[in-house]
PDB file of N, CA and C in Angstrom:
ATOM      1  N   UNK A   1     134.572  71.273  65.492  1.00  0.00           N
ATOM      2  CA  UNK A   1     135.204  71.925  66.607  1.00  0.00           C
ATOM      3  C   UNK A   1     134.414  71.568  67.871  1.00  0.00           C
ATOM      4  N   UNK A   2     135.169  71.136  68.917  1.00  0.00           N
ATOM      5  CA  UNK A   2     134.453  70.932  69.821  1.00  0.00           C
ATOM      6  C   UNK A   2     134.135  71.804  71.022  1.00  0.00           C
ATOM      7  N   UNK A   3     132.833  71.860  71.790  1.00  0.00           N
ATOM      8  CA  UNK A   3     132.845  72.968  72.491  1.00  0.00           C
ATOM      9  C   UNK A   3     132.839  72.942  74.035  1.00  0.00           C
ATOM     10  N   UNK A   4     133.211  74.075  74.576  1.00  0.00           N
ATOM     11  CA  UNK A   4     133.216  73.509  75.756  1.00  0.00           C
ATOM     12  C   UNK A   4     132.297  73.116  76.745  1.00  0.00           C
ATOM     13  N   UNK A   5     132.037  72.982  77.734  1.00  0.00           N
ATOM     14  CA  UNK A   5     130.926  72.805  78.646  1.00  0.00           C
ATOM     15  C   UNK A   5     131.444  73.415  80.051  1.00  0.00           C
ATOM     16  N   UNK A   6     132.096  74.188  80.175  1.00  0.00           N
ATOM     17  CA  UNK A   6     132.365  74.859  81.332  1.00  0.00           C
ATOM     18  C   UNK A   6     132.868  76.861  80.282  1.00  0.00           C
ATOM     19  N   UNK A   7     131.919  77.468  80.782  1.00  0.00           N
ATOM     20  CA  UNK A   7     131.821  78.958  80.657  1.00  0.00           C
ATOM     21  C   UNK A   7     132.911  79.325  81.176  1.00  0.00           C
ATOM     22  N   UNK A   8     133.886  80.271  80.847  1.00  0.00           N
ATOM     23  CA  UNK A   8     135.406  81.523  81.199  1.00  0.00           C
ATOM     24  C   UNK A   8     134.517  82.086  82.662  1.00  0.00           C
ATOM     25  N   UNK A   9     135.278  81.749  83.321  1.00  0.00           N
ATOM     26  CA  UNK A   9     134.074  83.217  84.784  1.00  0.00           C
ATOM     27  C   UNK A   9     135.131  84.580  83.912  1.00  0.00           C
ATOM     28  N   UNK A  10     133.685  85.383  84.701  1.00  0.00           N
ATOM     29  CA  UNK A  10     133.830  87.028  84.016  1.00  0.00           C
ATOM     30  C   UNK A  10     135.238  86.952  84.326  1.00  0.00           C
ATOM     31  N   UNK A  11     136.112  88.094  83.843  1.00  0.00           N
ATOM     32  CA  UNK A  11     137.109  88.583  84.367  1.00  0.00           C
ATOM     33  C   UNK A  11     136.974  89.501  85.473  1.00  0.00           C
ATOM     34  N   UNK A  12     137.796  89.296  86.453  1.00  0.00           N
ATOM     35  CA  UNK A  12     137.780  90.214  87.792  1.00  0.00           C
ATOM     36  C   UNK A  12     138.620  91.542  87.980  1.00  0.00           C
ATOM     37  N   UNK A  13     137.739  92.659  88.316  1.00  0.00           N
ATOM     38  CA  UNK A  13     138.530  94.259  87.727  1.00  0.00           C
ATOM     39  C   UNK A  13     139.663  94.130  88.644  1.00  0.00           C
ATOM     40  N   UNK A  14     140.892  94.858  88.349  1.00  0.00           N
ATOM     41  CA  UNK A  14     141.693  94.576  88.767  1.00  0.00           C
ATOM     42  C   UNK A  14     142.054  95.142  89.981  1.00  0.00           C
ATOM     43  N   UNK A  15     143.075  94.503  91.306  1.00  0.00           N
ATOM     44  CA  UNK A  15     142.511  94.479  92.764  1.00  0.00           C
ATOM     45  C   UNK A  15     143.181  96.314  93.035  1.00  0.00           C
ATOM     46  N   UNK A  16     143.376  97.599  91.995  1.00  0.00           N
ATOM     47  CA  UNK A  16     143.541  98.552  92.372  1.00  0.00           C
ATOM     48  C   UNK A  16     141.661  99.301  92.198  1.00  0.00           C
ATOM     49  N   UNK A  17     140.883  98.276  91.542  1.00  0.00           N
ATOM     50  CA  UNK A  17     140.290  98.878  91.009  1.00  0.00           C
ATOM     51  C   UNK A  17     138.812  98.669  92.405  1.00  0.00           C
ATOM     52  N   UNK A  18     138.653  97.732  92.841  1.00  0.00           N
ATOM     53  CA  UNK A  18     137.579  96.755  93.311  1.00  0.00           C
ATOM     54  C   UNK A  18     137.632  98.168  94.459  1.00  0.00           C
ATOM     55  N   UNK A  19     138.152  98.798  95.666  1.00  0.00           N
ATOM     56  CA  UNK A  19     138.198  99.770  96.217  1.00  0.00           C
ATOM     57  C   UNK A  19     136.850 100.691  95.655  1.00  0.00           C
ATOM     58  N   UNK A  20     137.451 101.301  94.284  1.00  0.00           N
ATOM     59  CA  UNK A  20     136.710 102.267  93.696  1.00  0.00           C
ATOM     60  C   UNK A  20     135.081 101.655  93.364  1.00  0.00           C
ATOM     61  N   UNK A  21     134.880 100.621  92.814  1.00  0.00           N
ATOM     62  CA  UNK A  21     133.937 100.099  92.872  1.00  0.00           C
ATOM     63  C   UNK A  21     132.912 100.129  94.434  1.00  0.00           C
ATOM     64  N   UNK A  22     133.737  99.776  95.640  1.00  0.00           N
ATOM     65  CA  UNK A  22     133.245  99.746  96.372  1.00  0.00           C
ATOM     66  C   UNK A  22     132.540 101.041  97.066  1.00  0.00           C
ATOM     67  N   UNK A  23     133.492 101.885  96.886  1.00  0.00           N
ATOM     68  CA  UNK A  23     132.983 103.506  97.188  1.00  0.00           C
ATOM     69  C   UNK A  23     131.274 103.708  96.406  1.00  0.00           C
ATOM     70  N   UNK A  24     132.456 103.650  94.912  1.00  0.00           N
ATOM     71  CA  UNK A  24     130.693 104.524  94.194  1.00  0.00           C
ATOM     72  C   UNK A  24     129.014 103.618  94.640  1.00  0.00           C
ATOM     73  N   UNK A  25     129.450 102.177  94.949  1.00  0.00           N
ATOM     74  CA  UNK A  25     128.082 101.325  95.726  1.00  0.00           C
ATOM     75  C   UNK A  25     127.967 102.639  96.368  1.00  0.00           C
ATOM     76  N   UNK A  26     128.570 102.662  97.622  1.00  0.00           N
ATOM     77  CA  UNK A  26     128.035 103.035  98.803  1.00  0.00           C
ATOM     78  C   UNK A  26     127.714 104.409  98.796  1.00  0.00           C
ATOM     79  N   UNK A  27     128.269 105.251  97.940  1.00  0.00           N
ATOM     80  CA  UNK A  27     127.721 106.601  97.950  1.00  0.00           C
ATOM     81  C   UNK A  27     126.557 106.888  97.330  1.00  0.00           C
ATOM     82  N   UNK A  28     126.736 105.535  96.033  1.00  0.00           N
ATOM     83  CA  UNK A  28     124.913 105.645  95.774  1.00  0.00           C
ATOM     84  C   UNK A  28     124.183 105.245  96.700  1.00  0.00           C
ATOM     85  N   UNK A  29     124.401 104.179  97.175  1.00  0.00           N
ATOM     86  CA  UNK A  29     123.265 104.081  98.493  1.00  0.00           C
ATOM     87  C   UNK A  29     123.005 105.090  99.261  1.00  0.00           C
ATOM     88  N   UNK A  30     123.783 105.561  99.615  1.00  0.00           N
ATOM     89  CA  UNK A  30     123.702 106.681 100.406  1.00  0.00           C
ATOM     90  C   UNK A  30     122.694 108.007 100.357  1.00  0.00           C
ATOM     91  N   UNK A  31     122.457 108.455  98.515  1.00  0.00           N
ATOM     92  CA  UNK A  31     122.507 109.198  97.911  1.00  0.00           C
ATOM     93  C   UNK A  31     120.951 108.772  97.812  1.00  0.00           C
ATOM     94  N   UNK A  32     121.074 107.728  97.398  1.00  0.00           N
ATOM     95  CA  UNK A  32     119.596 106.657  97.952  1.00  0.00           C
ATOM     96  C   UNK A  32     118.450 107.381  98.825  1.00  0.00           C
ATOM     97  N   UNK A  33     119.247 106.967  99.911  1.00  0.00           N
ATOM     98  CA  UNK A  33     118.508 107.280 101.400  1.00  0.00           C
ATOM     99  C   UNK A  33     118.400 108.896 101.413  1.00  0.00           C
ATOM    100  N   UNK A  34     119.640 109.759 100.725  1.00  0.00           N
ATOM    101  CA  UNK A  34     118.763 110.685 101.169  1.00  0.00           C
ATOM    102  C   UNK A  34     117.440 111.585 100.292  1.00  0.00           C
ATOM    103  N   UNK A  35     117.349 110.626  99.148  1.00  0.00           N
ATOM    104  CA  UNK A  35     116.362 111.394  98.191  1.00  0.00           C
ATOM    105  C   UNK A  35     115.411 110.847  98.592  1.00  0.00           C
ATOM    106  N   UNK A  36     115.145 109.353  98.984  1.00  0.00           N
ATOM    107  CA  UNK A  36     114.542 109.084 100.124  1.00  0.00           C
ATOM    108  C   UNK A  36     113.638 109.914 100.981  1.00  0.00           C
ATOM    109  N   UNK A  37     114.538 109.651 101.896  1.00  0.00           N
ATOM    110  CA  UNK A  37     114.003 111.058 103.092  1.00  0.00           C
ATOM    111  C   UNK A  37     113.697 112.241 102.315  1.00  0.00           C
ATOM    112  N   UNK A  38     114.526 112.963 101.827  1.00  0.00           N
ATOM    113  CA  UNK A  38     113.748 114.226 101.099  1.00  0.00           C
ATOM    114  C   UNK A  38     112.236 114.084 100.659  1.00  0.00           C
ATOM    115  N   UNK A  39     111.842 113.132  99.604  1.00  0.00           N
ATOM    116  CA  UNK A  39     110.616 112.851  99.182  1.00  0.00           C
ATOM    117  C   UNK A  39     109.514 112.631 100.196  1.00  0.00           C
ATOM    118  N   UNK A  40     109.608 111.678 101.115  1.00  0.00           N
ATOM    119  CA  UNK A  40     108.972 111.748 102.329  1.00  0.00           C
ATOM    120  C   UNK A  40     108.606 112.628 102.761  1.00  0.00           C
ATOM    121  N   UNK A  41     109.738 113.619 103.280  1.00  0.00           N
ATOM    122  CA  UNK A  41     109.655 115.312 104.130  1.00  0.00           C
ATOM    123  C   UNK A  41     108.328 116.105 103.122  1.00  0.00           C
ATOM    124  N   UNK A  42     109.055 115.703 101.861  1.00  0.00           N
ATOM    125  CA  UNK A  42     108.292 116.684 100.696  1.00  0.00           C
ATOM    126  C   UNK A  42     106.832 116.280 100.749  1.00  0.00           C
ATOM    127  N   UNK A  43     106.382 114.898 100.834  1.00  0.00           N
ATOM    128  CA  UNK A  43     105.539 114.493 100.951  1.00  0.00           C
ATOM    129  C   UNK A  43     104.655 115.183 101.854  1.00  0.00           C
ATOM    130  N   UNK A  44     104.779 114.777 103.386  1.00  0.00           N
ATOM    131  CA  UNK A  44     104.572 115.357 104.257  1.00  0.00           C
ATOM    132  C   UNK A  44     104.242 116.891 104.274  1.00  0.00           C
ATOM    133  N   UNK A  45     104.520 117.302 103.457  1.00  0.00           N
ATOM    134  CA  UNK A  45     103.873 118.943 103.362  1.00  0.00           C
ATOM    135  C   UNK A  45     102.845 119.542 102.428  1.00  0.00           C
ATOM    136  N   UNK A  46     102.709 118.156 101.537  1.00  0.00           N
ATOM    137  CA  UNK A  46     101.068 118.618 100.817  1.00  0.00           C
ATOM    138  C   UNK A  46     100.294 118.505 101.754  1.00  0.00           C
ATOM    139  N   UNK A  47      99.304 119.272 101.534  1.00  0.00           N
ATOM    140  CA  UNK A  47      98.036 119.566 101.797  1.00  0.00           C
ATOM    141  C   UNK A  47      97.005 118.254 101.512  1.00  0.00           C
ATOM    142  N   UNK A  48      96.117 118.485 102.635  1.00  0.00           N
ATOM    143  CA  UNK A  48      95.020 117.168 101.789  1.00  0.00           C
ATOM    144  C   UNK A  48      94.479 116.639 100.782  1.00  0.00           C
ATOM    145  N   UNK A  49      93.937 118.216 100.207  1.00  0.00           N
ATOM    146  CA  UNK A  49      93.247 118.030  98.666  1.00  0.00           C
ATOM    147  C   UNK A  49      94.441 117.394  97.644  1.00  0.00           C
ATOM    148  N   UNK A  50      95.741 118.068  97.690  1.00  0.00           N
ATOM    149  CA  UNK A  50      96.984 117.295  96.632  1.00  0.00           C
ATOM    150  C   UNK A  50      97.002 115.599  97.494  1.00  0.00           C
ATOM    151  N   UNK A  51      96.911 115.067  98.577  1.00  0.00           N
ATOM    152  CA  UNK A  51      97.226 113.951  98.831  1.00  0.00           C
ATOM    153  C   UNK A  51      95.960 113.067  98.506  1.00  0.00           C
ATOM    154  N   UNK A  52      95.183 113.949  98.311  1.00  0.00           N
ATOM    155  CA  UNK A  52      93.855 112.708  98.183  1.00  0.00           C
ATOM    156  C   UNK A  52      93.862 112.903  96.443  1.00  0.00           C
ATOM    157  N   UNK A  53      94.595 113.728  95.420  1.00  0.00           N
ATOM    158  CA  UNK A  53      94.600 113.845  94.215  1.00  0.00           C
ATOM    159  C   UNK A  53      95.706 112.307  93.815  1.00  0.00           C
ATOM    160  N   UNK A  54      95.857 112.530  94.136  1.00  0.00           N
ATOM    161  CA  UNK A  54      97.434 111.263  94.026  1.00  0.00           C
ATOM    162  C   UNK A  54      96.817 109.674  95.188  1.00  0.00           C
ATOM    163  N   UNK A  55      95.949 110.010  95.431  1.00  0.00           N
ATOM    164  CA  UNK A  55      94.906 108.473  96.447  1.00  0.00           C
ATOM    165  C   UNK A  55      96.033 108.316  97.692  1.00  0.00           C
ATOM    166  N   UNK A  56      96.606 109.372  98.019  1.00  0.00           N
ATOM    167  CA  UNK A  56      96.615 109.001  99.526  1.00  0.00           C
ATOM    168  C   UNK A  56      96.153 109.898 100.574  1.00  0.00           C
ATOM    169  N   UNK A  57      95.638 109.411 101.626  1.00  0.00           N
ATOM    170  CA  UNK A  57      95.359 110.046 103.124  1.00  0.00           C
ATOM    171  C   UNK A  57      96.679 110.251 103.888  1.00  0.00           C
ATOM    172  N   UNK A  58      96.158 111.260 104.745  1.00  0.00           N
ATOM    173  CA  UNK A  58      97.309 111.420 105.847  1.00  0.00           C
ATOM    174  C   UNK A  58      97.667 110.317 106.715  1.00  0.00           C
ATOM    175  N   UNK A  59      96.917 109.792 106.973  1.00  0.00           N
ATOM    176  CA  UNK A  59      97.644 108.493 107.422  1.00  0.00           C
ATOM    177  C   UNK A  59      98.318 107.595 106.930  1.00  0.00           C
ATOM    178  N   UNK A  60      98.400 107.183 105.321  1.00  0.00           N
ATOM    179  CA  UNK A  60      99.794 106.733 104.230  1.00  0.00           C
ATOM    180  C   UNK A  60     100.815 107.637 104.602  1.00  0.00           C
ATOM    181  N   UNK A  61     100.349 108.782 104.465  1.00  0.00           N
ATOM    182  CA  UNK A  61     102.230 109.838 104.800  1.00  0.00           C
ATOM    183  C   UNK A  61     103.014 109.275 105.880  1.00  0.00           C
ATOM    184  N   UNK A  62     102.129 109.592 107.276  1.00  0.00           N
ATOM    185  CA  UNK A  62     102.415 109.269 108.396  1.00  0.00           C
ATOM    186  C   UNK A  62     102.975 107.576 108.550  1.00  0.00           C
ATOM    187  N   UNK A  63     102.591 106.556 107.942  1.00  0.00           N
ATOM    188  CA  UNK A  63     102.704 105.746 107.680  1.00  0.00           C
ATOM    189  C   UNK A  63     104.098 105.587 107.027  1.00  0.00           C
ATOM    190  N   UNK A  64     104.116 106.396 105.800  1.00  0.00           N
ATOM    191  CA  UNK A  64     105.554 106.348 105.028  1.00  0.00           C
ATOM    192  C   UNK A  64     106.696 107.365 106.210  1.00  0.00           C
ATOM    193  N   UNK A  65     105.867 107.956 106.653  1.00  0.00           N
ATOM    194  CA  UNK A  65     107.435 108.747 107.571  1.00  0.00           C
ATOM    195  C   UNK A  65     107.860 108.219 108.827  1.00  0.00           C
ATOM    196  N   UNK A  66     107.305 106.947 109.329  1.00  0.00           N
ATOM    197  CA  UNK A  66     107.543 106.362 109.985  1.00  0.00           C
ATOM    198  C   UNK A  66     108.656 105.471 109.552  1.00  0.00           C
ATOM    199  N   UNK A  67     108.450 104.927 108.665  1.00  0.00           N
ATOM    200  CA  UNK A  67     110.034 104.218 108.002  1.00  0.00           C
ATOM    201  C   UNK A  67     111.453 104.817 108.098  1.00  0.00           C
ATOM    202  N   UNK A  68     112.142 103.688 108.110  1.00  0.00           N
ATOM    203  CA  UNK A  68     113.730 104.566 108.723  1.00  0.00           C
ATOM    204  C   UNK A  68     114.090 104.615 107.255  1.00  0.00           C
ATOM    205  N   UNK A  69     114.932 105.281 106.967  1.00  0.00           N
ATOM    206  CA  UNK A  69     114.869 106.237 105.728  1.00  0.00           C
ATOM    207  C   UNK A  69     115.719 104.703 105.018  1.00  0.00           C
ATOM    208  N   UNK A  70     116.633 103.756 105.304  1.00  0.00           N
ATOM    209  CA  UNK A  70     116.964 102.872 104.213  1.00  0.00           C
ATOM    210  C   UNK A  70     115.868 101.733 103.922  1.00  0.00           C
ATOM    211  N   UNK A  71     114.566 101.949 104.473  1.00  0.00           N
ATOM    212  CA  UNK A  71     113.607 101.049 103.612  1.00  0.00           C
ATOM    213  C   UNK A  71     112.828 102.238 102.796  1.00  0.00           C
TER     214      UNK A  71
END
Protein backbone atom coordinates (compact mmCIF):
# COMPACT_ATOMS: atom_id res chain seq x y z
CA UNK A 1 0.00 0.00 0.00
CA UNK A 2 1.32 3.08 -0.80
CA UNK A 3 1.55 6.08 1.40
CA UNK A 4 1.07 9.36 1.16
CA UNK A 5 3.46 12.23 1.54
CA UNK A 6 1.21 15.10 1.97
CA UNK A 7 -0.77 15.02 5.67
CA UNK A 8 -5.15 15.74 5.56
CA UNK A 9 -4.91 19.58 7.19
CA UNK A 10 -6.97 19.35 10.49
CA UNK A 11 -10.52 19.75 9.78
CA UNK A 12 -11.88 23.33 10.22
CA UNK A 13 -14.85 23.78 13.03
CA UNK A 14 -17.55 24.71 11.30
CA UNK A 15 -17.99 28.61 10.19
CA UNK A 16 -21.22 28.73 12.91
CA UNK A 17 -18.83 27.58 15.25
CA UNK A 18 -15.30 29.69 14.81
CA UNK A 19 -17.44 32.95 16.47
CA UNK A 20 -17.79 30.87 19.68
CA UNK A 21 -14.31 29.89 19.68
CA UNK A 22 -13.40 33.33 19.31
CA UNK A 23 -15.35 34.67 22.36
CA UNK A 24 -14.21 31.95 24.93
CA UNK A 25 -10.16 33.15 23.68
CA UNK A 26 -10.99 36.43 24.65
CA UNK A 27 -12.85 36.09 27.81
CA UNK A 28 -10.11 33.94 28.98
CA UNK A 29 -7.75 36.49 28.31
CA UNK A 30 -9.54 38.72 29.87
CA UNK A 31 -10.14 36.65 32.93
CA UNK A 32 -6.29 36.48 32.59
CA UNK A 33 -5.63 40.03 33.24
CA UNK A 34 -7.84 40.25 35.85
CA UNK A 35 -6.42 37.51 38.23
CA UNK A 36 -3.52 39.20 37.18
CA UNK A 37 -4.11 42.43 38.66
CA UNK A 38 -5.84 40.90 41.62
CA UNK A 39 -2.57 38.96 42.61
CA UNK A 40 -0.47 42.01 42.25
CA UNK A 41 -3.02 44.24 44.46
CA UNK A 42 -2.86 41.09 46.83
CA UNK A 43 0.66 41.18 46.64
CA UNK A 44 1.08 44.61 47.44
CA UNK A 45 -0.48 44.25 50.84
CA UNK A 46 1.88 41.82 52.57
CA UNK A 47 3.82 43.06 54.96
CA UNK A 48 7.67 42.86 54.80
CA UNK A 49 8.47 39.98 56.96
CA UNK A 50 5.78 37.69 54.47
CA UNK A 51 7.63 39.40 51.35
CA UNK A 52 11.06 38.74 52.41
CA UNK A 53 9.63 34.94 53.43
CA UNK A 54 8.83 34.27 49.74
CA UNK A 55 12.61 36.40 48.64
CA UNK A 56 11.04 39.44 47.64
CA UNK A 57 11.60 43.20 48.72
CA UNK A 58 9.33 45.99 48.30
CA UNK A 59 10.83 47.13 45.55
CA UNK A 60 9.98 43.64 43.33
CA UNK A 61 6.22 44.51 44.31
CA UNK A 62 6.55 47.98 43.25
CA UNK A 63 8.34 46.78 40.36
CA UNK A 64 5.57 44.10 39.55
CA UNK A 65 2.75 46.86 40.02
CA UNK A 66 4.16 48.92 37.72
CA UNK A 67 3.30 46.54 34.82
CA UNK A 68 0.13 47.13 32.85
CA UNK A 69 -1.89 44.34 33.93
CA UNK A 70 -1.69 42.28 30.23
CA UNK A 71 2.07 41.60 30.81
Amino acid sequence: MEQSLFRAAAPRPPVGQRPVNWLVRTVDLMMDWQDRRRQRLHLAELPDHLLRDVGLSRADVECEMSKPFWR
